[in-house]
Protein backbone atom coordinates (compact mmCIF):
# COMPACT_ATOMS: atom_id res chain seq x y z
CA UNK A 1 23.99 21.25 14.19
CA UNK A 2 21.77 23.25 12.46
CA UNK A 3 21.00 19.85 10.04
CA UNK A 4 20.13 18.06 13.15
CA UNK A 5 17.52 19.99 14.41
CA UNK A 6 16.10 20.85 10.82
CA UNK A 7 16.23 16.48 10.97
CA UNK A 8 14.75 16.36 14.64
CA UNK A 9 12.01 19.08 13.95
CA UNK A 10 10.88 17.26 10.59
CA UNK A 11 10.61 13.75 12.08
CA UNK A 12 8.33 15.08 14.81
CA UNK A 13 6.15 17.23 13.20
CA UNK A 14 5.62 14.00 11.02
CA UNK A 15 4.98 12.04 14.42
CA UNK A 16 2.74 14.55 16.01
CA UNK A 17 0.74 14.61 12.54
CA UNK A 18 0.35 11.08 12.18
CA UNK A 19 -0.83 11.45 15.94
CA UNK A 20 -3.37 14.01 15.44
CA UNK A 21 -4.82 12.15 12.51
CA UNK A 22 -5.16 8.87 14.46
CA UNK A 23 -6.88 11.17 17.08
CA UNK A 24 -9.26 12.57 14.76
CA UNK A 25 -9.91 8.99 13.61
CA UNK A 26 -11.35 7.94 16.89
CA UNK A 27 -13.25 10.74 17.59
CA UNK A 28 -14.69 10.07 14.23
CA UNK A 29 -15.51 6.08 15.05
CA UNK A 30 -16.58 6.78 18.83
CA UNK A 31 -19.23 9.71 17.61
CA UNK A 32 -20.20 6.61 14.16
CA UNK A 33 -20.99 4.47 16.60
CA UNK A 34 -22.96 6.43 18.62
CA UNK A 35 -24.77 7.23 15.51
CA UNK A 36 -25.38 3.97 13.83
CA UNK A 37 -28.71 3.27 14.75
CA UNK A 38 -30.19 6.84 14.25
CA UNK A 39 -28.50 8.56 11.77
CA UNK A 40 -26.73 5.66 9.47
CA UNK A 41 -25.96 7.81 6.87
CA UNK A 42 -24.07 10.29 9.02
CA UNK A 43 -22.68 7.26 10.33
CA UNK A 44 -21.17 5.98 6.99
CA UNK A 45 -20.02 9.35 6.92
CA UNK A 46 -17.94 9.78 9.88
CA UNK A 47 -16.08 5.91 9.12
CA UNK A 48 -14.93 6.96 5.72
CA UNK A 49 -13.74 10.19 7.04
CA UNK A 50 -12.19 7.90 9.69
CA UNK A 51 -10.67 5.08 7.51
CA UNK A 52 -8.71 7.74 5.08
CA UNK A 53 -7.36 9.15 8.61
CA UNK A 54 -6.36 5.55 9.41
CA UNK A 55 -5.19 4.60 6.18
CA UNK A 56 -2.24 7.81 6.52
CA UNK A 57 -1.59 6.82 9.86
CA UNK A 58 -0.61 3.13 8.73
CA UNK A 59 0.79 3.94 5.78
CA UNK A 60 3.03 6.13 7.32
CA UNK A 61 4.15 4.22 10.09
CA UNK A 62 4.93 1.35 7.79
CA UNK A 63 7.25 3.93 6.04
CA UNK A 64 9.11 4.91 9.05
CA UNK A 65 9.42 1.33 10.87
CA UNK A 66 7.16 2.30 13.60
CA UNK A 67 4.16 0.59 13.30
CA UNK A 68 1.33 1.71 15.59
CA UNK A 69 -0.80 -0.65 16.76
CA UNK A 70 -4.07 1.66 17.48
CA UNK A 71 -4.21 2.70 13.74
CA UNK A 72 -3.57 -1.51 12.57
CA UNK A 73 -6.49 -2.10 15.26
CA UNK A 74 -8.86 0.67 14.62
CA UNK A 75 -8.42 -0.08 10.75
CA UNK A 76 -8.78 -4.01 11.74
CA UNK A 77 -11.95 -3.48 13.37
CA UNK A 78 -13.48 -1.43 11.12
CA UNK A 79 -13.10 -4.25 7.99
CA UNK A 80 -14.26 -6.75 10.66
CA UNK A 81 -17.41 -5.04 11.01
CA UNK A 82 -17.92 -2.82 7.48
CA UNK A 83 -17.27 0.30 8.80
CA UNK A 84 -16.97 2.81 6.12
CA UNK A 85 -15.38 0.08 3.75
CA UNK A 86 -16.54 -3.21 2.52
CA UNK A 87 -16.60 -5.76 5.39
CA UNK A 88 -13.18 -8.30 4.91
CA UNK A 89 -12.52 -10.34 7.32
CA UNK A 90 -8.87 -11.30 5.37
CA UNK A 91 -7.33 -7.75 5.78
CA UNK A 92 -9.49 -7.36 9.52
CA UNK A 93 -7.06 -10.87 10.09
CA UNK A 94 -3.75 -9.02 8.65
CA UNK A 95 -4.62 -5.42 10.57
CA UNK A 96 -5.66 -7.15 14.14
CA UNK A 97 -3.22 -9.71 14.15
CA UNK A 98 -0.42 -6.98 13.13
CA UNK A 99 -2.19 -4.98 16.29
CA UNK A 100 -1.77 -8.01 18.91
CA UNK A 101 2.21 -9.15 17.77
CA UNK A 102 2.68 -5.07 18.80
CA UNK A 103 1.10 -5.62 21.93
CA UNK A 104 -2.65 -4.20 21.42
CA UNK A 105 -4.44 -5.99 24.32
CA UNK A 106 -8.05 -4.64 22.67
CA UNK A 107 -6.74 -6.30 19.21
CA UNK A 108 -5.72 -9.87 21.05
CA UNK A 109 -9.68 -9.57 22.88
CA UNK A 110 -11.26 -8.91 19.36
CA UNK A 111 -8.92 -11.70 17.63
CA UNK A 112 -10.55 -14.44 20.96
CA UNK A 113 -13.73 -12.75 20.17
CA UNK A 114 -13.36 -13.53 16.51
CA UNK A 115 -11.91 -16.87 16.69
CA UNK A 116 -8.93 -15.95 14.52
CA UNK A 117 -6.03 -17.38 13.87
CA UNK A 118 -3.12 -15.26 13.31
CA UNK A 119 -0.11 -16.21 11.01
CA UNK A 120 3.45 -14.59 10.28
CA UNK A 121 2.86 -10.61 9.31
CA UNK A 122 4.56 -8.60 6.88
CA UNK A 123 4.59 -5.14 7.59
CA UNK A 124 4.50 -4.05 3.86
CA UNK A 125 1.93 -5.73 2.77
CA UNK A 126 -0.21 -3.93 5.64
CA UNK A 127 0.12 -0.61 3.44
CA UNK A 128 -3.70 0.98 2.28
């Protein structure tokens, strides 16, 4: 008994971290984009501090079969547009595509938007 709740407490303290993280990620992206056009540098800022937040979050969920489609679409958009990481509209495909097959209505609307085509996905290859 006293294995199982050790188990039970572990595996959500790891979900309510990865939660908190992808939280703090789009705070950080909402307040960016706020900020692009007067303070670009604080900006640039706020997106890396955003994308290493995302990168845990998907990296994570890969791990333990749960992907999470905010964290694939957030990370998605911000390679579609250059957001605190060089702009690539290849991984943008993989994240937002990875984002819609899990049901992310914003990630289907950005993939119309976009004009992209989306393929088979593998998980794995998702991992930052």
């Amino acid at each position: 008994m006293k294995k199982l709740l050790f188990f039970l407490s572990v595996a959500l303290g790891t979900s309510l971290f990865a939660q908190n993280l992808y939280f703090d990620a789009y705070k950080d992206i909402l307040k960016a984009k706020r900020l692009l056009n007067t303070d670009k540098t604080k900006a640039d800022r706020l997106f890396v501090e955003a994308y290493g937040y995302l990168k845990q979050v998907v990296n994570s969920s890969i791990d333990e079969n749960k992907p999470s489609s905010n964290a694939f679409k957030l990370l998605g958009e911000m390679y579609l547009n250059g957001w605190g990481v060089d702009k690539d509209m290849q991984k943008a495909k993989q994240l937002l595509c990875a984002a819609k097959n899990l049901g992310n209505t914003q990630a289907k609307r950005l993939i119309e938007k976009s004009n992209i085509q989306c393929g088979e996905i593998n998980y794995k290859e998702l991992k930052q």
